[in-house]
N, C-alpha and C. Protein backbone atom coordinates (compact mmCIF):
# COMPACT_ATOMS: atom_id res chain seq x y z
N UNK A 1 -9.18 79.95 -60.07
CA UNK A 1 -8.61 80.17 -58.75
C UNK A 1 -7.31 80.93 -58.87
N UNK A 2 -7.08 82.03 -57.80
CA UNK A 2 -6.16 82.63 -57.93
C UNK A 2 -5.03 82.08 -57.35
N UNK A 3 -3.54 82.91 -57.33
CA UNK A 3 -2.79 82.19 -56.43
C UNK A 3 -2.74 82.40 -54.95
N UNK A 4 -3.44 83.49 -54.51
CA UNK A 4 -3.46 83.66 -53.12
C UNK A 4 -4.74 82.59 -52.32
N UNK A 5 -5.93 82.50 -53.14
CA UNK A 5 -6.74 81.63 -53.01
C UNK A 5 -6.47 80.14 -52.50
N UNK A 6 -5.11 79.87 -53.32
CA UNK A 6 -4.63 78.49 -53.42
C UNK A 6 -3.95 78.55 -52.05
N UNK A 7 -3.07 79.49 -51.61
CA UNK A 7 -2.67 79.81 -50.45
C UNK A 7 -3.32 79.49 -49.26
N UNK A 8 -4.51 80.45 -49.05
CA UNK A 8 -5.08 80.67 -48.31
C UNK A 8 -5.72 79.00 -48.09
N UNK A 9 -6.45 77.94 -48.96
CA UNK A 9 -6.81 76.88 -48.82
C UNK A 9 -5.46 76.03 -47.47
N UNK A 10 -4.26 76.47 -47.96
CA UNK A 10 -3.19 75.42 -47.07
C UNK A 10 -3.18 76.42 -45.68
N UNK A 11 -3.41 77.09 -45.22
CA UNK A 11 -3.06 77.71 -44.02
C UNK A 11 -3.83 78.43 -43.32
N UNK A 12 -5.23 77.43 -43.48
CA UNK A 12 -6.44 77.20 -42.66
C UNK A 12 -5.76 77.01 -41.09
N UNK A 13 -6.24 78.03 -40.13
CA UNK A 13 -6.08 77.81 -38.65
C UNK A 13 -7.49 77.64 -37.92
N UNK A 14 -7.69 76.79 -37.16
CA UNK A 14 -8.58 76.84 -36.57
C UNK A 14 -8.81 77.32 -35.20
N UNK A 15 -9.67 77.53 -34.72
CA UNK A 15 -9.48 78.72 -33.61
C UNK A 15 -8.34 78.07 -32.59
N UNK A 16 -8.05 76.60 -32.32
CA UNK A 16 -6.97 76.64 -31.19
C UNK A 16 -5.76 76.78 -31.69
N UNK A 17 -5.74 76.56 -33.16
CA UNK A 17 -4.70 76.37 -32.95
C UNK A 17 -3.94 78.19 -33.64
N UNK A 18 -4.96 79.35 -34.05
CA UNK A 18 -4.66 80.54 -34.32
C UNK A 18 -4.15 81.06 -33.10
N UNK A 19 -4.95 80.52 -31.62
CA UNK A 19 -4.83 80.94 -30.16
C UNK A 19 -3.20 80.35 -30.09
N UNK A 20 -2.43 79.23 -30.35
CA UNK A 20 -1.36 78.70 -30.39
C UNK A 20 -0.42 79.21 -30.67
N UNK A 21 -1.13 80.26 -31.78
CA UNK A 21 0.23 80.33 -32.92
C UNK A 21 0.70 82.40 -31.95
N UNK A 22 -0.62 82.45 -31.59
CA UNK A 22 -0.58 83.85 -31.26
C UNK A 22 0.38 83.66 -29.89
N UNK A 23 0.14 82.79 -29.38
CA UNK A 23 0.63 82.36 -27.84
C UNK A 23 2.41 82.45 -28.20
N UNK A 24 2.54 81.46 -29.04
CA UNK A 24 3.50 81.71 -29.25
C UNK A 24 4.73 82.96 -29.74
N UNK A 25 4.00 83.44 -30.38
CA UNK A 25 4.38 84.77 -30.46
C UNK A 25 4.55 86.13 -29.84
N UNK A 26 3.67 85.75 -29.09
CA UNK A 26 3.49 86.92 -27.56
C UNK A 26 4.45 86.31 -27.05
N UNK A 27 5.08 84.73 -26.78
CA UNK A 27 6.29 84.17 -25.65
C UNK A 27 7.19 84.84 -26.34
N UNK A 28 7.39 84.75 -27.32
CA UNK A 28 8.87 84.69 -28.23
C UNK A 28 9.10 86.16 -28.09
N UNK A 29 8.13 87.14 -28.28
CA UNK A 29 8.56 88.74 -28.34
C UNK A 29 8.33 89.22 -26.75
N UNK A 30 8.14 88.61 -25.86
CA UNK A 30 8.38 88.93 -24.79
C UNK A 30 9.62 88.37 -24.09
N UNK A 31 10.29 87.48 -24.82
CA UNK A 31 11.90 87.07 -24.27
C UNK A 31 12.42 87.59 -25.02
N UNK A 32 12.34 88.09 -26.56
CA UNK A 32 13.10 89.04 -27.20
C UNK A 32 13.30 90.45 -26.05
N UNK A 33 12.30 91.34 -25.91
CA UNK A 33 12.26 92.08 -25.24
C UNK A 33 12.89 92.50 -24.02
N UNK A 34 12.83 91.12 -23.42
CA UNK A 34 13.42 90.53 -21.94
C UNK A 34 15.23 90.78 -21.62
N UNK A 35 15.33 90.12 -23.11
CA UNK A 35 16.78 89.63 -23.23
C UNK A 35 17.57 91.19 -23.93
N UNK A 36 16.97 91.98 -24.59
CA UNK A 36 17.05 93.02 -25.36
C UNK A 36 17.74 94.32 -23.41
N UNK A 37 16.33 93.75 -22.59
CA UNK A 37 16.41 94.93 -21.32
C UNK A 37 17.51 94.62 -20.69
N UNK A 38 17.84 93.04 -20.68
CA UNK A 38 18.96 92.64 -19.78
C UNK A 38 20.02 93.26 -20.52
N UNK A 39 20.60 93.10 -21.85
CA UNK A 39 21.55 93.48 -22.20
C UNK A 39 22.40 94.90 -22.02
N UNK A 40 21.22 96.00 -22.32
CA UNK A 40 21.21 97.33 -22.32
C UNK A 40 21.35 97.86 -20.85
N UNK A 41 21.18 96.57 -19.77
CA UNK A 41 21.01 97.46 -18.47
C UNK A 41 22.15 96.88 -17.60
N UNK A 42 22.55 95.57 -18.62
CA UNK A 42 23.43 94.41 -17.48
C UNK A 42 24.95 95.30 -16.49
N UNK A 43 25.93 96.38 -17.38
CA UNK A 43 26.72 97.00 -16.48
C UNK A 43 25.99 97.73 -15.27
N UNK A 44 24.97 98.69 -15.62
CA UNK A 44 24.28 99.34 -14.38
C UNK A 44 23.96 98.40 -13.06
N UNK A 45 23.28 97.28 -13.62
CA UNK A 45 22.62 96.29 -12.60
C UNK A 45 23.92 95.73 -12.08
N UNK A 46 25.05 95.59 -12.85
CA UNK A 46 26.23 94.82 -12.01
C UNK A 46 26.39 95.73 -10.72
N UNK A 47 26.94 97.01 -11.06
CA UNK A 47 27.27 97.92 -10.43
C UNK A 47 26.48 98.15 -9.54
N UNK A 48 24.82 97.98 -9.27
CA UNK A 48 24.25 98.21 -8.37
C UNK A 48 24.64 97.13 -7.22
N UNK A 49 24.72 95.49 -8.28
CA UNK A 49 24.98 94.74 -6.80
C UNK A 49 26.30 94.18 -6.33
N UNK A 50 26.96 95.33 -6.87
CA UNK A 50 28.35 95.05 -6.25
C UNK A 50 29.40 94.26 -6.88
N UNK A 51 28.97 93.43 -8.17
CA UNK A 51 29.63 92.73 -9.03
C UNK A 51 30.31 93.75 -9.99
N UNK A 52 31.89 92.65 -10.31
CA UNK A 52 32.88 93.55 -11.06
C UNK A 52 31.96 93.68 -12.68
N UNK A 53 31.94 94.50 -13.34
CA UNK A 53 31.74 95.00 -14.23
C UNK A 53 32.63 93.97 -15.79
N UNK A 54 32.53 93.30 -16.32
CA UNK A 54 33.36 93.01 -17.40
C UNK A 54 33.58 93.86 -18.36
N UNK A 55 34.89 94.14 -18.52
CA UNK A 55 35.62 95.33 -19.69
C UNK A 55 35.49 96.65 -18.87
N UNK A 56 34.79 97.25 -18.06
CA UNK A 56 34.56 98.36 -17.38
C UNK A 56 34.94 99.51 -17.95
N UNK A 57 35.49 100.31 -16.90
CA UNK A 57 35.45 102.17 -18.17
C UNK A 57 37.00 101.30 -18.70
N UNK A 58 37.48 102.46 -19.81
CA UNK A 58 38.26 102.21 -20.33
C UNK A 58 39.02 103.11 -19.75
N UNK A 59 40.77 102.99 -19.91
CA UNK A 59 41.75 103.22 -19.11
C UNK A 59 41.95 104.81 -19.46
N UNK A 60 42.27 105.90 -18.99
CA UNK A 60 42.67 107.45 -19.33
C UNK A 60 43.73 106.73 -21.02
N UNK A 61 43.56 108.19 -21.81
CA UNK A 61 44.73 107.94 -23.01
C UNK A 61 46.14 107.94 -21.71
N UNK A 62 46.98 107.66 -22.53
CA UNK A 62 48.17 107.37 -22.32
C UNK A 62 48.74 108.88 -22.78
N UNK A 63 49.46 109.24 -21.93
CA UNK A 63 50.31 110.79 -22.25
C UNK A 63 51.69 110.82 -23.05
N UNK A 64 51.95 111.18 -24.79
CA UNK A 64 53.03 110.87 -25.27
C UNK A 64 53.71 112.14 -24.81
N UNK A 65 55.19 112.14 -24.54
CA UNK A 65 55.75 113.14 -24.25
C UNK A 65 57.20 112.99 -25.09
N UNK A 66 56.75 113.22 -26.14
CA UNK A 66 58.35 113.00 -27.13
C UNK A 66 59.26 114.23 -26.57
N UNK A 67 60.64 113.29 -26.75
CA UNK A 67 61.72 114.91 -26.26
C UNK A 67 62.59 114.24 -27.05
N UNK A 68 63.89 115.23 -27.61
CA UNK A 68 65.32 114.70 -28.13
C UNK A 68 65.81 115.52 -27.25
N UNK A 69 66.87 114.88 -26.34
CA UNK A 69 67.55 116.12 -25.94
C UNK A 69 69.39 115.76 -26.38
N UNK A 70 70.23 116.22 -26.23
CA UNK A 70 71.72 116.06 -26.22
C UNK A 70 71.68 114.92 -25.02
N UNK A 71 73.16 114.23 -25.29
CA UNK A 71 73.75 113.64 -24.30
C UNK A 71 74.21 114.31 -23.61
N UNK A 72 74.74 113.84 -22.64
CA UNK A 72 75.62 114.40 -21.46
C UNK A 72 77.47 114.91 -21.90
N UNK A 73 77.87 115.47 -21.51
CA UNK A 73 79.06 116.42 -22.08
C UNK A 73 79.89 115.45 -22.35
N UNK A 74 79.86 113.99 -21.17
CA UNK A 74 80.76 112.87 -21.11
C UNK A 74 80.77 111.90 -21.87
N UNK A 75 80.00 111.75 -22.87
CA UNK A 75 79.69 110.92 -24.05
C UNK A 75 80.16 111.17 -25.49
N UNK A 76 80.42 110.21 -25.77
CA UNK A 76 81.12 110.55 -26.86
C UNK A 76 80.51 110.94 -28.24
N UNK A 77 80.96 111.66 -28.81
CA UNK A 77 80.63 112.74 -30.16
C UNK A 77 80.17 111.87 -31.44
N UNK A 78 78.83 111.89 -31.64
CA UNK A 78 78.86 110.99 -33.06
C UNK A 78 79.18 111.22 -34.46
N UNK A 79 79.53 110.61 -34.81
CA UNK A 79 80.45 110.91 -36.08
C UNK A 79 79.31 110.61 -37.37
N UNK A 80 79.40 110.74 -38.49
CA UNK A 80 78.80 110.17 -39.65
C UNK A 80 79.40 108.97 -39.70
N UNK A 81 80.32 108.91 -39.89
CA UNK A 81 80.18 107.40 -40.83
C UNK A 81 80.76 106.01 -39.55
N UNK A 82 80.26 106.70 -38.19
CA UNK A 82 80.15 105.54 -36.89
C UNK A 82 78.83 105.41 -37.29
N UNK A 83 77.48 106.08 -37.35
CA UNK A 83 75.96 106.46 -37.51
C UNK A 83 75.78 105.88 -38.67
N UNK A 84 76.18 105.94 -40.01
CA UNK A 84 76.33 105.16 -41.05
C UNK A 84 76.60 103.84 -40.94
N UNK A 85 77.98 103.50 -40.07
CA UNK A 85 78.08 101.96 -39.96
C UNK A 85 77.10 101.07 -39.44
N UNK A 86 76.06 101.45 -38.52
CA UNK A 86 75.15 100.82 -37.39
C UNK A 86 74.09 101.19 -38.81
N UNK A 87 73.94 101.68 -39.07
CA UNK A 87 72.61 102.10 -39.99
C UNK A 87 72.49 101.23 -41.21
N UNK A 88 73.65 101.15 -41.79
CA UNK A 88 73.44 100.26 -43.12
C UNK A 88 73.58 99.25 -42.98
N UNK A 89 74.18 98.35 -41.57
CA UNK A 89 73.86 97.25 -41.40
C UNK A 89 72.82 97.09 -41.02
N UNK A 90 72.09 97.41 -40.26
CA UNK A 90 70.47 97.45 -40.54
C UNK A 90 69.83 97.69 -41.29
N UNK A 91 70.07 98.12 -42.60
CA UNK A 91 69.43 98.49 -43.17
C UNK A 91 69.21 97.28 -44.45
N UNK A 92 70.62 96.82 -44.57
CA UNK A 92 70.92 95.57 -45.03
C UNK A 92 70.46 94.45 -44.90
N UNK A 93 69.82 94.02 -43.48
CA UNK A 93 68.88 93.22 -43.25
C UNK A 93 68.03 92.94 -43.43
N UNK A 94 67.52 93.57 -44.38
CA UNK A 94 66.36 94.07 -45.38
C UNK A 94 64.93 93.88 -44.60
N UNK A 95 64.97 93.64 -43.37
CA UNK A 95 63.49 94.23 -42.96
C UNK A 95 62.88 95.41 -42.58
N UNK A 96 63.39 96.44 -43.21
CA UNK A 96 62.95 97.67 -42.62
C UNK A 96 61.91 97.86 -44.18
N UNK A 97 62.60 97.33 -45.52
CA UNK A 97 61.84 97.27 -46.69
C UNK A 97 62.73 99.00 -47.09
N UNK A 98 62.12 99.54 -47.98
CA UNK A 98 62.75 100.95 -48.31
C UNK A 98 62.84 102.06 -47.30
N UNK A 99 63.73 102.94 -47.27
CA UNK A 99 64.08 103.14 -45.79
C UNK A 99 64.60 104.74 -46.56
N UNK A 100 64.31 105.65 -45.84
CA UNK A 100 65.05 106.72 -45.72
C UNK A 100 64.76 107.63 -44.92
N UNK A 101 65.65 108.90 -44.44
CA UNK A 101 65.33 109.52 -42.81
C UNK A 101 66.62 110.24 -42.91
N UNK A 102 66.77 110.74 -41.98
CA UNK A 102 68.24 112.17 -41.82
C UNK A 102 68.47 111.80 -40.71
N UNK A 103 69.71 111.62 -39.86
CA UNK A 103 70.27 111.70 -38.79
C UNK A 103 70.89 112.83 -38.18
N UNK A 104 69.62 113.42 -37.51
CA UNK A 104 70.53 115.39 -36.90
C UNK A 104 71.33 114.86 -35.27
N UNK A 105 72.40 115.59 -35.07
CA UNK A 105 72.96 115.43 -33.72
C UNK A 105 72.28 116.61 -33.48
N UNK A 106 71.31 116.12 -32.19
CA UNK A 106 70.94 117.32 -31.20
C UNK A 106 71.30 118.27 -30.84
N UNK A 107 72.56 118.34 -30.67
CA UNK A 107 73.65 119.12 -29.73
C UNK A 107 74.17 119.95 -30.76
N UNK A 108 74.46 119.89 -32.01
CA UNK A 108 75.07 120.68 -33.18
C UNK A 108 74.12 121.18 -34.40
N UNK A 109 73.31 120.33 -34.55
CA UNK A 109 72.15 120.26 -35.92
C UNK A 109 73.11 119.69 -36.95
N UNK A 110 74.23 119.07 -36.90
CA UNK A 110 74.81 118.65 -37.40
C UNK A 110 73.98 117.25 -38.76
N UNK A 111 74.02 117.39 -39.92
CA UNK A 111 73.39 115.88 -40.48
C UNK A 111 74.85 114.82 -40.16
N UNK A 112 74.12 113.75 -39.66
CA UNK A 112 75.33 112.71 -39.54
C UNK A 112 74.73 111.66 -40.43
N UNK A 113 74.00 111.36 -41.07
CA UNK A 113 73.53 110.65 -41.95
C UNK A 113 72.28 110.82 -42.77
């Protein structure tokens, strides 16, 4: 006797209960199916009946608009080592971790740090 032989002896169906097993399987892949259509269609169908949408479109990007410009004439002139003082105490605080960068005044191209 082979080993499929031996197999085949344990998983004898008899006709109701092959009709059972098939039954079952036609239920099970027809709620797969079911549940598969709901998913893929559930925003459209909200939207048809008037229900809010969960997560809906997503928001426009956000517009960066970097500028440096000068201060105003009435402000006072930064110096290096005022820009230095504020800087290395922060920097000292050691959460920035290793740190380096140039400090240009807008208004001159001046390096202040």
């Amino acid at each position: 006797m082979g080993f499929g032989h031996r197999i085949g002896d344990t998983l004898r169906l008899t006709g109701r209960g092959l009709r059972r097993l098939v039954l079952v399987l036609v239920v099970l892949s027809l709620a797969a199916g079911l549940g598969t259509t709901v998913a893929l269609t559930a925003p459209s169908l909200l939207t048809k009946l008037g229900l809010p949408v969960i997560g809906g479109a997503e928001p426009p990007p956000t517009q960066l608009r970097p500028g440096l410009v000068p201060l105003g004439s009435s402000a006072p002139t930064p110096t290096g080592p005022g820009v230095a003082a504020v800087l290395d105490r922060l920097i000292a605080a050691g959460g920035l971790g290793r740190f380096g960068g140039t400090v240009l005044d807008a208004d001159t191209g001046q390096v202040l740090w």
